[in-house]
C-alpha atoms as a PDB file:
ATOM      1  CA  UNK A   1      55.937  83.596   7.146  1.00  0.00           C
ATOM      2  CA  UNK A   2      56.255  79.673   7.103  1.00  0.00           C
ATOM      3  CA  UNK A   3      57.408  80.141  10.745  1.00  0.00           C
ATOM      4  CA  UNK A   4      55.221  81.990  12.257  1.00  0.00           C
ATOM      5  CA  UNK A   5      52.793  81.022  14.927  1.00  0.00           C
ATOM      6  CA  UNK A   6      50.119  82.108  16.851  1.00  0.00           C
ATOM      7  CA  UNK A   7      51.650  83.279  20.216  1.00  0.00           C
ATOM      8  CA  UNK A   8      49.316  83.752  23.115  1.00  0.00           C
ATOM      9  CA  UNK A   9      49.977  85.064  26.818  1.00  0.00           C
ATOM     10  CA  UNK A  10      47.183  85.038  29.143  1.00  0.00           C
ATOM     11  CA  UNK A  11      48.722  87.088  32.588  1.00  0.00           C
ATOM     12  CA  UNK A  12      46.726  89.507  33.672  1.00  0.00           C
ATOM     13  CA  UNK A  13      43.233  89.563  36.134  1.00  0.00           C
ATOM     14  CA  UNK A  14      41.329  92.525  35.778  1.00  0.00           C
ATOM     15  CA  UNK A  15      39.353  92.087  39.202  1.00  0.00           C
ATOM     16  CA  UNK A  16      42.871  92.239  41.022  1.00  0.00           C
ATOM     17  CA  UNK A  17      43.439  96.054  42.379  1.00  0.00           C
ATOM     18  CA  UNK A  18      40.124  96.845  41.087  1.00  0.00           C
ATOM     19  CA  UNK A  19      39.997 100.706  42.541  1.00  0.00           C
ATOM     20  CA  UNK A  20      43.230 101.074  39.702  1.00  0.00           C
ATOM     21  CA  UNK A  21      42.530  98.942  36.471  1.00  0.00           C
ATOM     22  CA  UNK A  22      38.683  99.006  36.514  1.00  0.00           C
ATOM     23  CA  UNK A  23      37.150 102.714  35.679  1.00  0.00           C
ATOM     24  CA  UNK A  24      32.935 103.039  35.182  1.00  0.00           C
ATOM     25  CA  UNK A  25      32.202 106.780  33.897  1.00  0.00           C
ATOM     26  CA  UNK A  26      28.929 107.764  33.502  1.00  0.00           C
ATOM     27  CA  UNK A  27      29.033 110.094  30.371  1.00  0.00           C
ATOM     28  CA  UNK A  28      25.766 111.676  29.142  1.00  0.00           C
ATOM     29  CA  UNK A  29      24.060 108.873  31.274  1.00  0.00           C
ATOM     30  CA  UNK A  30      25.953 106.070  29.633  1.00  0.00           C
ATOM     31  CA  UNK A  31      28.366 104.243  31.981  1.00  0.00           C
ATOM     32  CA  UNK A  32      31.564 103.404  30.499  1.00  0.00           C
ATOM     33  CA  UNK A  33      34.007 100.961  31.078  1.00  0.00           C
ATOM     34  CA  UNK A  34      37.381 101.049  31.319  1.00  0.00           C
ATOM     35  CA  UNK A  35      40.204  98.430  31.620  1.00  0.00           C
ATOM     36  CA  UNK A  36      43.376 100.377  32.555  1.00  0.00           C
ATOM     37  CA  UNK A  37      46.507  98.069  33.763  1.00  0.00           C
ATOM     38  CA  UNK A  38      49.949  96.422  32.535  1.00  0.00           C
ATOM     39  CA  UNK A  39      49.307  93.714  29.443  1.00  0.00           C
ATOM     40  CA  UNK A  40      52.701  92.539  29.730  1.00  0.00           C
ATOM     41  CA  UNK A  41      55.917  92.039  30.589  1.00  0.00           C
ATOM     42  CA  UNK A  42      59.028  92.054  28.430  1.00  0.00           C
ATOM     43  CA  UNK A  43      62.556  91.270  29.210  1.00  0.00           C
ATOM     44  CA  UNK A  44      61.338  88.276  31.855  1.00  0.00           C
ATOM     45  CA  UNK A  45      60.966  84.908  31.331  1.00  0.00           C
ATOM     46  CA  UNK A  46      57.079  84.369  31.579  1.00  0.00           C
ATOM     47  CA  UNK A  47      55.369  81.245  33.176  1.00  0.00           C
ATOM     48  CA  UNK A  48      55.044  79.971  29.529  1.00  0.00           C
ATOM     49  CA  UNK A  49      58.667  79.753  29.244  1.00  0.00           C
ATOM     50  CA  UNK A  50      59.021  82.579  26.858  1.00  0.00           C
ATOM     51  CA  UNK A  51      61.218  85.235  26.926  1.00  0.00           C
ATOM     52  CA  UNK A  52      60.047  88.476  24.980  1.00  0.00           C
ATOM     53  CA  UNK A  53      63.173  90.912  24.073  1.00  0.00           C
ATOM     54  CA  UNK A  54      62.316  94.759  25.021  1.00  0.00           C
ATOM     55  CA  UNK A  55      63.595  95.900  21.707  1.00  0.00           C
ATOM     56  CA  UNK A  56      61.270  93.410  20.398  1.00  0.00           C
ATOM     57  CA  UNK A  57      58.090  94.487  22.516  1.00  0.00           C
ATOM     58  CA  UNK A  58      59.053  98.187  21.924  1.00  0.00           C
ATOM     59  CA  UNK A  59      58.863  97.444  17.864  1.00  0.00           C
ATOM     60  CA  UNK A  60      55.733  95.389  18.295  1.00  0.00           C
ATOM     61  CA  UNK A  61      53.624  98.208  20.273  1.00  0.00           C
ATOM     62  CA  UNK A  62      55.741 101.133  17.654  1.00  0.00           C
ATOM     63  CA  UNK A  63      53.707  99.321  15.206  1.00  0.00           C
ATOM     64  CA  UNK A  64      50.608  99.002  16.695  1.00  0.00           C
ATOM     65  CA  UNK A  65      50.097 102.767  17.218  1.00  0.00           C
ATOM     66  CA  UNK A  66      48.161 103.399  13.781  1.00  0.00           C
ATOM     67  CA  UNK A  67      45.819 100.963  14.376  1.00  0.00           C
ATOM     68  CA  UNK A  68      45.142 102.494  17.875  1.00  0.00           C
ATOM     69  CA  UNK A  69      44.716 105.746  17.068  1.00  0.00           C
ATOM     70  CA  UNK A  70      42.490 104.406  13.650  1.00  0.00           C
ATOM     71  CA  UNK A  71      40.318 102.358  16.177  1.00  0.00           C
ATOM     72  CA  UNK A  72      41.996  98.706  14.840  1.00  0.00           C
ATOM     73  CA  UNK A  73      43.351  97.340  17.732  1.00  0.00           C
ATOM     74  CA  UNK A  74      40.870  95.600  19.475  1.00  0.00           C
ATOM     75  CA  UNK A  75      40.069  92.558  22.136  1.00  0.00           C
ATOM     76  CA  UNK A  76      37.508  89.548  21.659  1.00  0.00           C
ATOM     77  CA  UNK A  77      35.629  87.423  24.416  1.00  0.00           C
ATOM     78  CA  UNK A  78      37.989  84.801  24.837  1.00  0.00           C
ATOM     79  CA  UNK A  79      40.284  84.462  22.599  1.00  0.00           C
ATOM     80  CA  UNK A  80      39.866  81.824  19.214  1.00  0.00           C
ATOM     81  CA  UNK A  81      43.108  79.817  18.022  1.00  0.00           C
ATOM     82  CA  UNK A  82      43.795  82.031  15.082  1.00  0.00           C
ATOM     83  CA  UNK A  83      45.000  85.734  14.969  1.00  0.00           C
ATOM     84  CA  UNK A  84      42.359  86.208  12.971  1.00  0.00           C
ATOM     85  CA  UNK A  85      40.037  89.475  14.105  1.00  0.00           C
ATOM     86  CA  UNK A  86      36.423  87.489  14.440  1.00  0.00           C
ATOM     87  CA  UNK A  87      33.978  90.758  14.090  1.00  0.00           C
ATOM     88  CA  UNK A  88      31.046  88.876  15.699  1.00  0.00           C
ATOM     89  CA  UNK A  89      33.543  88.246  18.644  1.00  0.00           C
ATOM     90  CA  UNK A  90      34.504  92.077  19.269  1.00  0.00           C
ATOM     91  CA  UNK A  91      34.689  93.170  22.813  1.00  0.00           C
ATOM     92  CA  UNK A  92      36.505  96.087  23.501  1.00  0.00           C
ATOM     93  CA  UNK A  93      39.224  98.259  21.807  1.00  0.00           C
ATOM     94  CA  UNK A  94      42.524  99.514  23.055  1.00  0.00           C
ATOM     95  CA  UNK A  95      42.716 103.236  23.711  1.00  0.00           C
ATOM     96  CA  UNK A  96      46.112 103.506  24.819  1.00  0.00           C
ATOM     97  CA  UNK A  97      49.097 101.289  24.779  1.00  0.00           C
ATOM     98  CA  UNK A  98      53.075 102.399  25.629  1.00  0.00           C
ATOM     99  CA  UNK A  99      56.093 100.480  26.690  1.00  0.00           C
ATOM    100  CA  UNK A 100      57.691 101.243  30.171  1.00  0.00           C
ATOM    101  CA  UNK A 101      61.731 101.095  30.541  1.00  0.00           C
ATOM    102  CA  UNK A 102      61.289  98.354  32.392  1.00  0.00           C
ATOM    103  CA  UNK A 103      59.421  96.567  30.129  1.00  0.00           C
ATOM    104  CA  UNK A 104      55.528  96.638  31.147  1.00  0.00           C
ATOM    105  CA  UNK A 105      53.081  96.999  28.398  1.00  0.00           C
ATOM    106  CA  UNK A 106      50.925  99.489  29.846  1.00  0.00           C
ATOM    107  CA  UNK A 107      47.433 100.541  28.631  1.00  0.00           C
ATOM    108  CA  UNK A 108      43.620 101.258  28.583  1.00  0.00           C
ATOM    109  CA  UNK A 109      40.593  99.302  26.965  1.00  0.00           C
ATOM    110  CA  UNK A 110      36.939 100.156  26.383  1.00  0.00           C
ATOM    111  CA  UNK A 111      34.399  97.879  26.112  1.00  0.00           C
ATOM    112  CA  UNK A 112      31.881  98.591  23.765  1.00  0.00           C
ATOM    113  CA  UNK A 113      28.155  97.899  23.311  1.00  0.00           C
ATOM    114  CA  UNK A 114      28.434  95.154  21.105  1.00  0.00           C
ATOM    115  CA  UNK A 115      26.837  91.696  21.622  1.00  0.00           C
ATOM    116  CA  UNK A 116      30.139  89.989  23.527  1.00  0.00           C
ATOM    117  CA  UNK A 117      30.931  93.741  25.184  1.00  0.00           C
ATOM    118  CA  UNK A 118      27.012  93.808  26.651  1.00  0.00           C
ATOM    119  CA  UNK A 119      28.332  90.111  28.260  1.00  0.00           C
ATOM    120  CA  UNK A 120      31.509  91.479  29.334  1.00  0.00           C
ATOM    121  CA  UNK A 121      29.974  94.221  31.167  1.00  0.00           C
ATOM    122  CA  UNK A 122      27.311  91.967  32.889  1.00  0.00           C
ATOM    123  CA  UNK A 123      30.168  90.075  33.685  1.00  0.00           C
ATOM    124  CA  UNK A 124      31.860  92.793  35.282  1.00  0.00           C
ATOM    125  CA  UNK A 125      29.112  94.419  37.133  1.00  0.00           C
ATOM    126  CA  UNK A 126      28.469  90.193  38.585  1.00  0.00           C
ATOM    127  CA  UNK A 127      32.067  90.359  39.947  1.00  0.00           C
ATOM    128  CA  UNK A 128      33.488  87.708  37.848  1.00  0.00           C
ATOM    129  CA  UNK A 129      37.205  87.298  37.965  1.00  0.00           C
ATOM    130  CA  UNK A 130      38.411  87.643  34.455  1.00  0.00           C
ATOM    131  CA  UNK A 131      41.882  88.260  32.805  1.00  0.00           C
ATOM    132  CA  UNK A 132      43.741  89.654  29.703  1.00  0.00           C
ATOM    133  CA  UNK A 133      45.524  87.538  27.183  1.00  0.00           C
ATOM    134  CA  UNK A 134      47.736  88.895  24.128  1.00  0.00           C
ATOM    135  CA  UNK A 135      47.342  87.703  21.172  1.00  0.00           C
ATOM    136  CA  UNK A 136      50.018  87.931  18.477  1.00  0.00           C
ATOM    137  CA  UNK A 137      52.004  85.850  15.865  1.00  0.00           C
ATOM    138  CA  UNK A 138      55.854  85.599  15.010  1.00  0.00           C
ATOM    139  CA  UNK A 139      58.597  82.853  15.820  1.00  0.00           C
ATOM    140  CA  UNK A 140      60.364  81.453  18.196  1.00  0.00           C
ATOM    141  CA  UNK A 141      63.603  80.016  19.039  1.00  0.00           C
ATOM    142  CA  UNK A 142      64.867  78.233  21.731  1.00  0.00           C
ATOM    143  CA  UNK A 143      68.076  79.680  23.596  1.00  0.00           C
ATOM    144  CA  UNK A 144      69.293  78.614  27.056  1.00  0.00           C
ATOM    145  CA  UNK A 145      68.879  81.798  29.589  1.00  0.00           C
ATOM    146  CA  UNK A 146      71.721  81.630  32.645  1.00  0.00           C
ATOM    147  CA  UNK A 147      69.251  81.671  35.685  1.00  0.00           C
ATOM    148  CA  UNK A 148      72.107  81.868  38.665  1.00  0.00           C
ATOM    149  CA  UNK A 149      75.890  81.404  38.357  1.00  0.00           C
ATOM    150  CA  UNK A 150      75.871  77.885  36.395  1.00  0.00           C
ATOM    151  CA  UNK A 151      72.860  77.399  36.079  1.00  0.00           C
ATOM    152  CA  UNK A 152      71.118  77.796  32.774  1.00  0.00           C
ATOM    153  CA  UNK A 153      67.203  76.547  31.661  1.00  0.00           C
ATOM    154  CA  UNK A 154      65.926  76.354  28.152  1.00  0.00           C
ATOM    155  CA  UNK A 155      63.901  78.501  26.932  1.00  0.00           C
ATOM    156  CA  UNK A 156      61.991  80.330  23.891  1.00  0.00           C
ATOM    157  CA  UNK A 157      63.056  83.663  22.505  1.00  0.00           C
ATOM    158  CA  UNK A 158      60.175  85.740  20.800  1.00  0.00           C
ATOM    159  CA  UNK A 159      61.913  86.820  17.166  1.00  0.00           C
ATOM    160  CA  UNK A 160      61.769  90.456  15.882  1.00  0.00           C
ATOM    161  CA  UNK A 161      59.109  89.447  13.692  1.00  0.00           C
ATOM    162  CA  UNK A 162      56.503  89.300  16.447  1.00  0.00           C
ATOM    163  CA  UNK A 163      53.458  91.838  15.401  1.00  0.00           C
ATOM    164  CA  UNK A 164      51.023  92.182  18.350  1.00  0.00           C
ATOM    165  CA  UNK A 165      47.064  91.335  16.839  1.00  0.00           C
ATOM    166  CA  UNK A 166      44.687  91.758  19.999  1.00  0.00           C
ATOM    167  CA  UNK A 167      44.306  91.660  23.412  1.00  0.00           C
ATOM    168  CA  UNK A 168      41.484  89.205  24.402  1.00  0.00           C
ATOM    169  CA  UNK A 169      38.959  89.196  27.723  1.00  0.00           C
ATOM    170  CA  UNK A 170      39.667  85.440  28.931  1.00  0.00           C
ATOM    171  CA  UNK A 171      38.174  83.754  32.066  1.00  0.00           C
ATOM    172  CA  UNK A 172      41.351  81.747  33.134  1.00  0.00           C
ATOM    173  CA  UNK A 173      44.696  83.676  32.814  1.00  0.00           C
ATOM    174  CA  UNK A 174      47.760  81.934  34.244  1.00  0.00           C
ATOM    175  CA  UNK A 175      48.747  84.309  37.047  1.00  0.00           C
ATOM    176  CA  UNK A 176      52.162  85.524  36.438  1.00  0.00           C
ATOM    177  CA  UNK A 177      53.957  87.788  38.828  1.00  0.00           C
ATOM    178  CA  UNK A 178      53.349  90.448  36.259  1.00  0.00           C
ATOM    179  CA  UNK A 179      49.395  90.331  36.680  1.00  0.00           C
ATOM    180  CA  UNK A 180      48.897  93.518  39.001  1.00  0.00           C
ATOM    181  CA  UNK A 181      49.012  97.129  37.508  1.00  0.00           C
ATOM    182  CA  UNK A 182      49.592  98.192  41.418  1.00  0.00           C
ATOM    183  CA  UNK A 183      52.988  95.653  41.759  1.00  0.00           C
ATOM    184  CA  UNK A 184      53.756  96.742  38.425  1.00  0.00           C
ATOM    185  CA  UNK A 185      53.798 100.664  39.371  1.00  0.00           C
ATOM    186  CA  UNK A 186      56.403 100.288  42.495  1.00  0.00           C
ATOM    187  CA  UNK A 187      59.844 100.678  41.992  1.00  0.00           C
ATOM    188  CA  UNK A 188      59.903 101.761  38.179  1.00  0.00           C
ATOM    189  CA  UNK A 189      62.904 102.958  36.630  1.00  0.00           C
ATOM    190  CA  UNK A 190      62.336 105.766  34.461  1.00  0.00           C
ATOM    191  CA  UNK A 191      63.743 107.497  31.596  1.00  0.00           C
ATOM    192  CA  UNK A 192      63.574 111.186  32.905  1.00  0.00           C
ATOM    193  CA  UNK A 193      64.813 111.693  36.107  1.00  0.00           C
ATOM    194  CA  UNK A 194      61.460 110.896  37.868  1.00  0.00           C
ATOM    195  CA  UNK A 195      61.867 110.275  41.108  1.00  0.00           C
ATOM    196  CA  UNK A 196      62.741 106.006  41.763  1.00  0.00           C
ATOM    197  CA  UNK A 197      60.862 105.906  44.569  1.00  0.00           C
ATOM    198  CA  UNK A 198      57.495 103.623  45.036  1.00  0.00           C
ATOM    199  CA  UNK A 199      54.736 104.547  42.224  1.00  0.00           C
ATOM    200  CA  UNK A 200      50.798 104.532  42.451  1.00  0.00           C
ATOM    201  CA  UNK A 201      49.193 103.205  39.579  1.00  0.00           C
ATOM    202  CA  UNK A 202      47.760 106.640  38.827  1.00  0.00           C
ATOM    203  CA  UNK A 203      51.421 108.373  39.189  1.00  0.00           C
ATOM    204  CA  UNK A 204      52.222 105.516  36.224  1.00  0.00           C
ATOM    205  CA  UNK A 205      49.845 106.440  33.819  1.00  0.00           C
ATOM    206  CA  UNK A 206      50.067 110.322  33.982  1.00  0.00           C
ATOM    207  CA  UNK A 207      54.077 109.578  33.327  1.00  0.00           C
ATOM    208  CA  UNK A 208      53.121 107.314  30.268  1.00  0.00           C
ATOM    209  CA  UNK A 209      50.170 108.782  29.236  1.00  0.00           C
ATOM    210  CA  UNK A 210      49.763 112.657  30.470  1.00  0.00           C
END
C-alpha cells in the first residue's frame, strides 16, 4: 500500500453532445438529472501519459459493482487531492457503470439534492461547460510503449492494484479524444455478433445496459 497513489483523469465534458449524455426527467414534478456518457478509456495511452490495461479497468469496475448497486459509488464537486469520500462534497452517484470490448467505461450519474448537487444543477441549467474526472488510487510503472515501427515513448502503466474511488464534476477536464459519448459509440466492436457498423449513443447503452 506504500505505493499507491492517488490517480486522477479528468477527460470527459458533459456539455459536448448534450441531446446524448445530458437527460432532465421530470418525475412526480421533480426534474432529474442525468449524466449518461463514456468515463474512460482503457487500453490507450491518455494525454496524461498513462496507459490503463483493459484487464485492469475490467477488474477495477468488477469491483465497483457492490458499491453501485449499495448506492457507494459516488462523484464530488471538483475533485480534493485525496481519495478520500468528503460527505459535505457529495454531488451525484453512479447508477450504472460497464466496460465496453473496446475499452470505454460507460455509464450514468444522478445528481442529487444535496448542497454541491443544488450548484451542479444551477450550473447545468446556466450552460456551463463542465467535465468528469476519475478518481482512483493504485501504482504505476513506467514501461516504454512502441508507437510506430521503431519508435517507442515512455510511459506509465496503471498496476492491477488500481481500485476506482469516484468520479468527480470538474470545471477544466483536459480534452482527450475519448471525451464524446457520440465518437465513442461509432465503430464499436462487440462481443455478440452485433452488427460493426456506426453506433448511436442510445444503440450503446441499450447493448450495455438493456
Amino acid at each position: 500500500m506504500a505505493n499507491d497513489k492517488l490517480i486522477v483523469e479528468e477527460i470527459y465534458d458533459v456539455n459536448e453532445s448534450f441531446d446524448y449524455d445530458l437527460i432532465k426527467e421530470e418525475v412526480d414534478g421533480k426534474k432529474r438529472y442525468l449524466i449518461r456518457g463514456a468515463f474512460s478509456k482503457a487500453g490507450v495511452v491518455n494525454k496524461n501519459k498513462r496507459f490503463y490495461p483493459i484487464s485492469v479497468m475490467t477488474e477495477s469496475i468488477n469491483q465497483s459493482q457492490d458499491a453501485i448497486k449499495s448506492s457507494k459509488m459516488v462523484g464530488e464537486l471538483e475533485h480534493p487531492n485525496s481519495p478520500k469520500i468528503n460527505l459535505e462534497r457529495i454531488a451525484l452517484k453512479i447508477n450504472e457503470m460497464s466496460l465496453a470490448k473496446d475499452g470505454t467505461v460507460f455509464g450514468e450519474m444522478e445528481v442529487i439534492d444535496t448542497p454541491c448537487g443544488k450548484t451542479l444543477k444551477t450550473l447545468i441549467d446556466s450552460g456551463i461547460g463542465l467535465g468528469v474526472s476519475t478518481r482512483g488510487t493504485g501504482s504505476v510503472k513506467k514501461i516504454k510503449r512502441q508507437v510506430s515501427e521503431g519508435i517507442f515513448e515512455e510511459v506509465l502503466e496503471v498496476q492491477p492494484n488500481f481500485k476506482l474511488r469516484a468520479i468527480d464534476v470538474v470545471f477544466d477536464p483536459s480534452a482527450g479524444e475519448f471525451g464524446s459519448p457520440t465518437f465513442m459509440a461509432e465503430g464499436l466492436d462487440w462481443d455478440n455478433g452485433v452488427s460493426k457498423d456506426k453506433k448511436t449513443f442510445g444503440d450503446v447503452w441499450n447493448h450495455l445496459f438493456g
